[in-house]
Protein backbone atom coordinates (compact mmCIF):
# COMPACT_ATOMS: atom_id res chain seq x y z
CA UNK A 1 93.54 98.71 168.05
CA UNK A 2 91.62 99.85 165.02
CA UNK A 3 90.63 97.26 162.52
CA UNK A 4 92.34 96.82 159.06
CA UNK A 5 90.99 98.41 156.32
CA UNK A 6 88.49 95.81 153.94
CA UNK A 7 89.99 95.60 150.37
CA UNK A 8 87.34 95.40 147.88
CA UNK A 9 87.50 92.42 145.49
CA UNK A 10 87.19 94.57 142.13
CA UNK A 11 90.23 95.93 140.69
CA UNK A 12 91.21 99.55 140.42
CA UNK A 13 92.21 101.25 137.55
CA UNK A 14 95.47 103.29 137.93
CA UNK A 15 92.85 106.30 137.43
CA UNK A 16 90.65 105.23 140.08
CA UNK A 17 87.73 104.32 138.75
CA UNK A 18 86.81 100.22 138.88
CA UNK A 19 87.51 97.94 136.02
CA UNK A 20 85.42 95.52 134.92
CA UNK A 21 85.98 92.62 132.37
CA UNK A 22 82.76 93.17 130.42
CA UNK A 23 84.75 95.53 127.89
CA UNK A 24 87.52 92.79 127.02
CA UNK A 25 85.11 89.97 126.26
CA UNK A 26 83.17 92.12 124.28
CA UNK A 27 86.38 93.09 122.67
CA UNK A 28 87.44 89.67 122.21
CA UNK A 29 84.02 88.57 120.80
CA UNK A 30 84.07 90.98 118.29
CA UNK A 31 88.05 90.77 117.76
CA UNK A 32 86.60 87.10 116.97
CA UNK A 33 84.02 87.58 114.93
CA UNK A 34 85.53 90.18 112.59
CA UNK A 35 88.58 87.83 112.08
CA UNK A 36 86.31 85.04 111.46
CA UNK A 37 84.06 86.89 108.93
CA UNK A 38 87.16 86.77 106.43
CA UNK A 39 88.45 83.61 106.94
CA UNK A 40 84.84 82.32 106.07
CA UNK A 41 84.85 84.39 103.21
CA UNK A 42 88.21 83.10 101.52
CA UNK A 43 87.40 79.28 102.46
CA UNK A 44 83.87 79.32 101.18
CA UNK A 45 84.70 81.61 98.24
CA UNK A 46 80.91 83.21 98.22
CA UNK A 47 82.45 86.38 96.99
CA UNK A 48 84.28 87.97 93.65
CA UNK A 49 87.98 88.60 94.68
CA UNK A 50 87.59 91.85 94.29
CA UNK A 51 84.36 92.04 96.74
CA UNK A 52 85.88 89.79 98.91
CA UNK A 53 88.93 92.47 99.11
CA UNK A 54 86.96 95.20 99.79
CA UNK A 55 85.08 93.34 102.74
CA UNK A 56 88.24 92.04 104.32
CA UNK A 57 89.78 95.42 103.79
CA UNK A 58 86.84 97.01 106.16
CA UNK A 59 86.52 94.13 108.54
CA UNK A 60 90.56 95.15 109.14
CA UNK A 61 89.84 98.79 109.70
CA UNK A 62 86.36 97.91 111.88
CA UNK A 63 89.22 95.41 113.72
CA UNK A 64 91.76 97.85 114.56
CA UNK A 65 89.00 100.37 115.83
CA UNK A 66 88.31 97.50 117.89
CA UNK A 67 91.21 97.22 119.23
CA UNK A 68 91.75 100.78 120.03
CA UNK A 69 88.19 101.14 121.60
CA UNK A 70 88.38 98.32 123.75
CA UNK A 71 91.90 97.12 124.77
CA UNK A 72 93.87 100.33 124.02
CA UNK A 73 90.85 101.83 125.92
CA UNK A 74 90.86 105.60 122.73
CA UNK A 75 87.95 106.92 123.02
CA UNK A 76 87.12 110.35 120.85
CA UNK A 77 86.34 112.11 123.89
CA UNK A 78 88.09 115.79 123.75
CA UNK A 79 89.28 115.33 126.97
CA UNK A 80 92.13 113.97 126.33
CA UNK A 81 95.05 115.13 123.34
CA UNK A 82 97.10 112.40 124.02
CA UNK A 83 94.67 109.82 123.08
CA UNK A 84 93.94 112.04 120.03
CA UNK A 85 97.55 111.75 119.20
CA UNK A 86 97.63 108.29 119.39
CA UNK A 87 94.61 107.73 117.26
CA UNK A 88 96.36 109.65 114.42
CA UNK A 89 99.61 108.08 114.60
CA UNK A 90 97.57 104.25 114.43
CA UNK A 91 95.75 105.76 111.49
CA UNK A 92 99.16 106.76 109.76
CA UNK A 93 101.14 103.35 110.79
CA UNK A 94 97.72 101.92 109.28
CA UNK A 95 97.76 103.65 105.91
CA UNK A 96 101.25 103.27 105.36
CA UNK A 97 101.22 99.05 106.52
CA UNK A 98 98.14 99.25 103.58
CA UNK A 99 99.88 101.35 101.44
CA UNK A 100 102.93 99.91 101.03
CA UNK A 101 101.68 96.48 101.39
CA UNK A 102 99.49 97.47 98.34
CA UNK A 103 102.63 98.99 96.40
CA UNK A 104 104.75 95.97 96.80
CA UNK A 105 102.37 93.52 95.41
CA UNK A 106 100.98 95.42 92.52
CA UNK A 107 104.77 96.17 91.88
CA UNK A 108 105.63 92.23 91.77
CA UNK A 109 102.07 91.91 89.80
CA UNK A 110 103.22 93.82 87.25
CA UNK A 111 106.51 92.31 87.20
CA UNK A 112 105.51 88.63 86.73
CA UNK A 113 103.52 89.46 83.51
């Protein structure tokens, strides 16, 4: 009777290769740290609002690259057009969340003076 086959301990990805948790802490350190970084800003109040915009502004962008990179695993390899397509539709959803976020609040700015 042969013997069973030995399993390795390390997951496989549904793509074959082997998975590793390394990628997801460092994703979660710097999903951390770049949420952090504002926060800090707004409670200390280091900044002129307007600086402090434009920081938290890029810290969100640098974030949701993050995200993609490391959890949504989008690379910008040409191997793939899916992932390509997905990139643009995040950027879209982004610029319109920003956008219209934007829009609304300038609208009721205007409104309560």
């Amino acid at each position: 009777m042969p013997a069973p086959p030995q399993l390795s301990n390390t997951p496989i990805s549904p793509h074959g290769a082997e998975t590793t948790i390394k990628p997801y802490l460092v994703g979660v350190v710097l999903a951390l740290v770049l949420t952090a970084i504002p926060f800090g800003l707004v409670a200390t109040r280091t900044l002129p609002p307007k600086q402090m915009f434009v920081v938290i502004g890029a810290a969100a962008i640098i974030q949701v690259a993050v995200h993609l990179r490391y959890f949504l695993h989008l690379d910008l390899k040409p191997s793939s057009q899916n992932n390509l397509i997905a990139l643009c539709f995040a950027a879209v959803a982004l610029l319109m969340l920003v956008g219209g976020t934007l829009w609304i609040m300038f609208g009721l700015n205007y409104r309560m003076i």
